[in-house]
Protein backbone atom coordinates (compact mmCIF):
# COMPACT_ATOMS: atom_id res chain seq x y z
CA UNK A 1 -30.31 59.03 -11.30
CA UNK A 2 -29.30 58.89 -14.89
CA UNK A 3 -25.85 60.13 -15.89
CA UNK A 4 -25.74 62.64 -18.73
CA UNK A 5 -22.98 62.93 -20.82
CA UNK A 6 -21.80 65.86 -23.34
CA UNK A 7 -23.35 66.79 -26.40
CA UNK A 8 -21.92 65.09 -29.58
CA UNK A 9 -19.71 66.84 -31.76
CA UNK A 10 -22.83 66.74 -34.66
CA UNK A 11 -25.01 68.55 -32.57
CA UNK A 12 -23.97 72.13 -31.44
CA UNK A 13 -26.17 73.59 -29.17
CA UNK A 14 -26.34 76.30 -26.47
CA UNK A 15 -26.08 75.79 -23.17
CA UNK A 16 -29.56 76.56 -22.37
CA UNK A 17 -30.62 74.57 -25.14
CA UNK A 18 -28.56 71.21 -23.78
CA UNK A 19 -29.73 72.54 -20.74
CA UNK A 20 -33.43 72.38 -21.86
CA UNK A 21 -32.82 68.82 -23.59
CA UNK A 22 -31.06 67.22 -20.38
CA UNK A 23 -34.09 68.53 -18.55
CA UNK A 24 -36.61 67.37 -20.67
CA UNK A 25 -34.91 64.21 -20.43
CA UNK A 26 -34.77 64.18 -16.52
CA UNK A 27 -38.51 65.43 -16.25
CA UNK A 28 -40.66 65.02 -18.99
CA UNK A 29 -42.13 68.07 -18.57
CA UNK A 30 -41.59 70.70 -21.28
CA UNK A 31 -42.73 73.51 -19.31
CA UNK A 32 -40.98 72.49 -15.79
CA UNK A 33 -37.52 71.97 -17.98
CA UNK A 34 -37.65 75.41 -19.96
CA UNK A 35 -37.58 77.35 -16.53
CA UNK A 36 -34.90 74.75 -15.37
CA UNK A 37 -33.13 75.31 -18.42
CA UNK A 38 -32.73 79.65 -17.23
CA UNK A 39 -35.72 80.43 -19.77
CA UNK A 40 -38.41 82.99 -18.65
CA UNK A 41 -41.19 81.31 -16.40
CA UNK A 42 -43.54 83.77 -17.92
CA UNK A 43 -42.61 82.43 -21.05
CA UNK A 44 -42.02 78.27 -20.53
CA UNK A 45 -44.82 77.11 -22.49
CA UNK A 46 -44.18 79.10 -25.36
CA UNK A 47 -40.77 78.51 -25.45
CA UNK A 48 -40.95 74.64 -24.27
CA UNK A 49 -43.02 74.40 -27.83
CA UNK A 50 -40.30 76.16 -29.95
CA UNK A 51 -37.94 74.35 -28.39
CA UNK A 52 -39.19 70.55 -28.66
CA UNK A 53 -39.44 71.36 -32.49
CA UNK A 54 -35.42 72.44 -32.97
CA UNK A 55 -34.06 69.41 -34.47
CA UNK A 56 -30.72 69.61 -32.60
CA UNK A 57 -32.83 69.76 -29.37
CA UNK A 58 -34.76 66.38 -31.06
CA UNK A 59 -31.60 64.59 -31.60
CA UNK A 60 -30.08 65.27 -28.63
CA UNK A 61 -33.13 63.93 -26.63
CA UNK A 62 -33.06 61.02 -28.62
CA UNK A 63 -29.12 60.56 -27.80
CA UNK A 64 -29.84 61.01 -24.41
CA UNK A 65 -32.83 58.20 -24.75
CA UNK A 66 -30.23 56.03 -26.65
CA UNK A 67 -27.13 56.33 -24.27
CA UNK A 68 -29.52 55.10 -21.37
CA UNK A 69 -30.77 51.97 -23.79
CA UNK A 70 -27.54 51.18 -24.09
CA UNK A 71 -26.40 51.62 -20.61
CA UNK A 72 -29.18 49.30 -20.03
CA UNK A 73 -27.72 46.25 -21.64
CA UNK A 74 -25.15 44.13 -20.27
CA UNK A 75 -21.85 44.33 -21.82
CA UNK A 76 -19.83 41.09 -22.45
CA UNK A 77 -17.35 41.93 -19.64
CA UNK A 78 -20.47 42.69 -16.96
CA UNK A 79 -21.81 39.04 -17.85
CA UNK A 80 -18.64 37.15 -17.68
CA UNK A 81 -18.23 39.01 -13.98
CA UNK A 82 -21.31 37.84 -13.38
CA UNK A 83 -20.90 34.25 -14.06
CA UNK A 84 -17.74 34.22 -12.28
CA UNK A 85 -19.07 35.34 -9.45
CA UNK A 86 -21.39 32.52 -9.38
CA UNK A 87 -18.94 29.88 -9.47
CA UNK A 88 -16.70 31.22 -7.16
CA UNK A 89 -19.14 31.96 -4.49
CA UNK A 90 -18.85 29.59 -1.55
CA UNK A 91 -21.97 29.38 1.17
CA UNK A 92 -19.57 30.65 3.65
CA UNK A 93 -19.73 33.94 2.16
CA UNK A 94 -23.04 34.22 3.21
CA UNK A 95 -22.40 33.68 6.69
CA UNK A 96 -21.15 35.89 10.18
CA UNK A 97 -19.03 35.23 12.90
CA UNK A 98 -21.97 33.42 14.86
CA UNK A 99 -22.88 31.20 11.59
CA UNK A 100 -26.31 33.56 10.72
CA UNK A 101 -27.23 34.66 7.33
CA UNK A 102 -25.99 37.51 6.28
CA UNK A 103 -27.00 38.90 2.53
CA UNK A 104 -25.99 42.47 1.17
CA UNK A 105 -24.99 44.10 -2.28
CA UNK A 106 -21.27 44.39 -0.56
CA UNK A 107 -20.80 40.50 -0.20
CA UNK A 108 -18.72 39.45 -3.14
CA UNK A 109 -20.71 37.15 -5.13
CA UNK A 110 -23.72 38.19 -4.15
CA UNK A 111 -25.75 37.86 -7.52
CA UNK A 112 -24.75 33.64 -7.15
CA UNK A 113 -27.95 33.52 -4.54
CA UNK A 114 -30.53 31.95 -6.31
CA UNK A 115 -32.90 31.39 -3.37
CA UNK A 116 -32.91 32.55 0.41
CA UNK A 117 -36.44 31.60 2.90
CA UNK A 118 -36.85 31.40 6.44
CA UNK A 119 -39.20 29.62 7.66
CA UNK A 120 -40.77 29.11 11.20
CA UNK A 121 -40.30 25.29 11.99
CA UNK A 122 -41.14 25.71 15.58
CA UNK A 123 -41.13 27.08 19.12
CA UNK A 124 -38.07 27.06 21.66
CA UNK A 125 -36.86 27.82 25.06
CA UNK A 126 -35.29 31.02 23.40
CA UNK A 127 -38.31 31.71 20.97
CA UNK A 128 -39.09 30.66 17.14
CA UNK A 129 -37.11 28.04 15.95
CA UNK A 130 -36.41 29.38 12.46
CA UNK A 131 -35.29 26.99 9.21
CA UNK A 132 -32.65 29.24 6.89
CA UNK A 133 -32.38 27.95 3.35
CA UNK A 134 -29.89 29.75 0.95
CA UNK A 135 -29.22 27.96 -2.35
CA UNK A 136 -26.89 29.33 -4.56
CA UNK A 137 -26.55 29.18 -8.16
CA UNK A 138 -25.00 25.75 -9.98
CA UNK A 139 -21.67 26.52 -10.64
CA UNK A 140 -20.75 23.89 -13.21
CA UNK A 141 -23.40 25.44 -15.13
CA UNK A 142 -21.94 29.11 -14.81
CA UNK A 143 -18.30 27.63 -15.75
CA UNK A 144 -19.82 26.31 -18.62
CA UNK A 145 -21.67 28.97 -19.84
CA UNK A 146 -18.29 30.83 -19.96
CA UNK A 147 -16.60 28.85 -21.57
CA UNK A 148 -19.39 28.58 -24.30
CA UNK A 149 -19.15 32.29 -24.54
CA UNK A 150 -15.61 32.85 -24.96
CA UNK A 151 -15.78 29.45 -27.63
CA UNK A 152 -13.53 26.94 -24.83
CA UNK A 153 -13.88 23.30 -25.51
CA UNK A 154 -16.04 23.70 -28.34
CA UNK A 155 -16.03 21.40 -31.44
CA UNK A 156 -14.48 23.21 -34.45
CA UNK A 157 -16.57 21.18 -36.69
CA UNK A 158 -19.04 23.52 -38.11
CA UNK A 159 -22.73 22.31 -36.87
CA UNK A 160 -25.09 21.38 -39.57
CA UNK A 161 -27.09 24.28 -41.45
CA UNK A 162 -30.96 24.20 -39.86
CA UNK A 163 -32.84 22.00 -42.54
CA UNK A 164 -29.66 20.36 -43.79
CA UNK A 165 -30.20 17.65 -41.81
CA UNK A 166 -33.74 16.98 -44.39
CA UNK A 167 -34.02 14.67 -46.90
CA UNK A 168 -35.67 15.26 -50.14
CA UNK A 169 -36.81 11.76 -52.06
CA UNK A 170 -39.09 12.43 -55.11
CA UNK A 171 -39.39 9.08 -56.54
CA UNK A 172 -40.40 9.10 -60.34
CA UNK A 173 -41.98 5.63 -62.06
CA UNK A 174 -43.44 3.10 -60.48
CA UNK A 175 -42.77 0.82 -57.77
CA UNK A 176 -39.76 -1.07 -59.36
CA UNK A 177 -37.37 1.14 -58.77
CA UNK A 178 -38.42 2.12 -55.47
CA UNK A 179 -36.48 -0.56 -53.48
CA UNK A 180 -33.29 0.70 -55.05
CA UNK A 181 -34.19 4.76 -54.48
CA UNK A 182 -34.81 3.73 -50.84
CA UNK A 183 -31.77 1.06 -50.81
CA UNK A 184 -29.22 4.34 -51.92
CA UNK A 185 -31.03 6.76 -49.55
CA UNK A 186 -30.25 4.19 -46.47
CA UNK A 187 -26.54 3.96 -47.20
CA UNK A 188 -26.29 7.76 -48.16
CA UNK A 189 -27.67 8.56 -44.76
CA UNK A 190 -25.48 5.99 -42.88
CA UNK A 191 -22.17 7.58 -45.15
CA UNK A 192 -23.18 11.10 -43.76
CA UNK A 193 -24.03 9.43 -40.52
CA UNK A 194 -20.66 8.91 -40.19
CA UNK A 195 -18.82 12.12 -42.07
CA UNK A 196 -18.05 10.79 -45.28
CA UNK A 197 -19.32 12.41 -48.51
């Protein structure tokens, strides 16, 4: 279920009228959220109209419809969690008392699973013989993601511009002077090869 929060301090509205947006918002039926909203049922289709065309009512649908986008995306601190979880996840997490698979939203680290099968391999004296495979996420990888994110490690050189690493030769006269042109271009590229100017 979507949480709602308060109307902003821009857009002043009565309670049946937040009442009506939220509803809207929830159902996305006009008619079904003016009688939700305390308007007359008699009335909800009529009023659902006049209603949808109040610019408060507008804006505050489309803060509701904005607050849920955003709630949507990941913030910095959710992915960093994330990728910690995956390298600190050990394959005994996974794991009971008696050594079987166990995999729920309450085992810390759960999002480092990247892959869990079973597979029946055979037959037994006590039934299927059954082949558990749980991979988990590469943890190197995760560690250095974060640290790529949060800039550890990283060369403080600036990287090249894109196309700055393109050379330009427009050659003008004949062919006598093309050994040279080419001659400078091969120790100008070595010089930058290198870092000098």
């Amino acid at each position: 279920m979507t949480k709602v929060t308060g109307v902003s301090s821009r857009t002043r509205l009565t309670a049946r009228q937040e009442a009506f947006s939220v509803n809207w918002f929830r159902l996305r039926d006009a008619g079904r959220a003016s009688v939700a909203a305390g308007y007359a049922p008699l009335y909800a289709a009529q009023n659902a109209d006049k209603l949808l065309k109040n610019t408060k009512i507008a804006q505050r649908i489309a803060e509701l419809e904005a607050k849920v986008e955003s709630d949507a995306i990941g913030t910095v601190i959710e992915r960093k969690q994330r990728l910690t979880d995956i390298y600190r996840a050990n394959l005994t997490d996974f794991l009971d008392e008696k050594g079987q698979v166990k995999l729920s939203k309450d085992i810390p680290h759960h999002g480092a699973v990247s892959e869990y099968s079973v597979k029946t391999i055979g037959e037994g004296e006590d039934g299927m013989v059954l082949q558990k495979t749980l991979k988990l996420r590469d943890p190197i990888a995760a560690i250095q993601e974060q640290n790529r994110m949060e800039r550890i490690g990283a060369d403080t050189t600036p990287s090249p511009a894109p196309g700055s690493q393109v050379l330009n030769i427009i050659v003008v006269g004949g062919s006598d002077n093309l050994k040279d042109v080419l001659d400078q271009v091969k120790e100008r590229t070595k010089k930058l090869a290198i870092g000098e100017n």
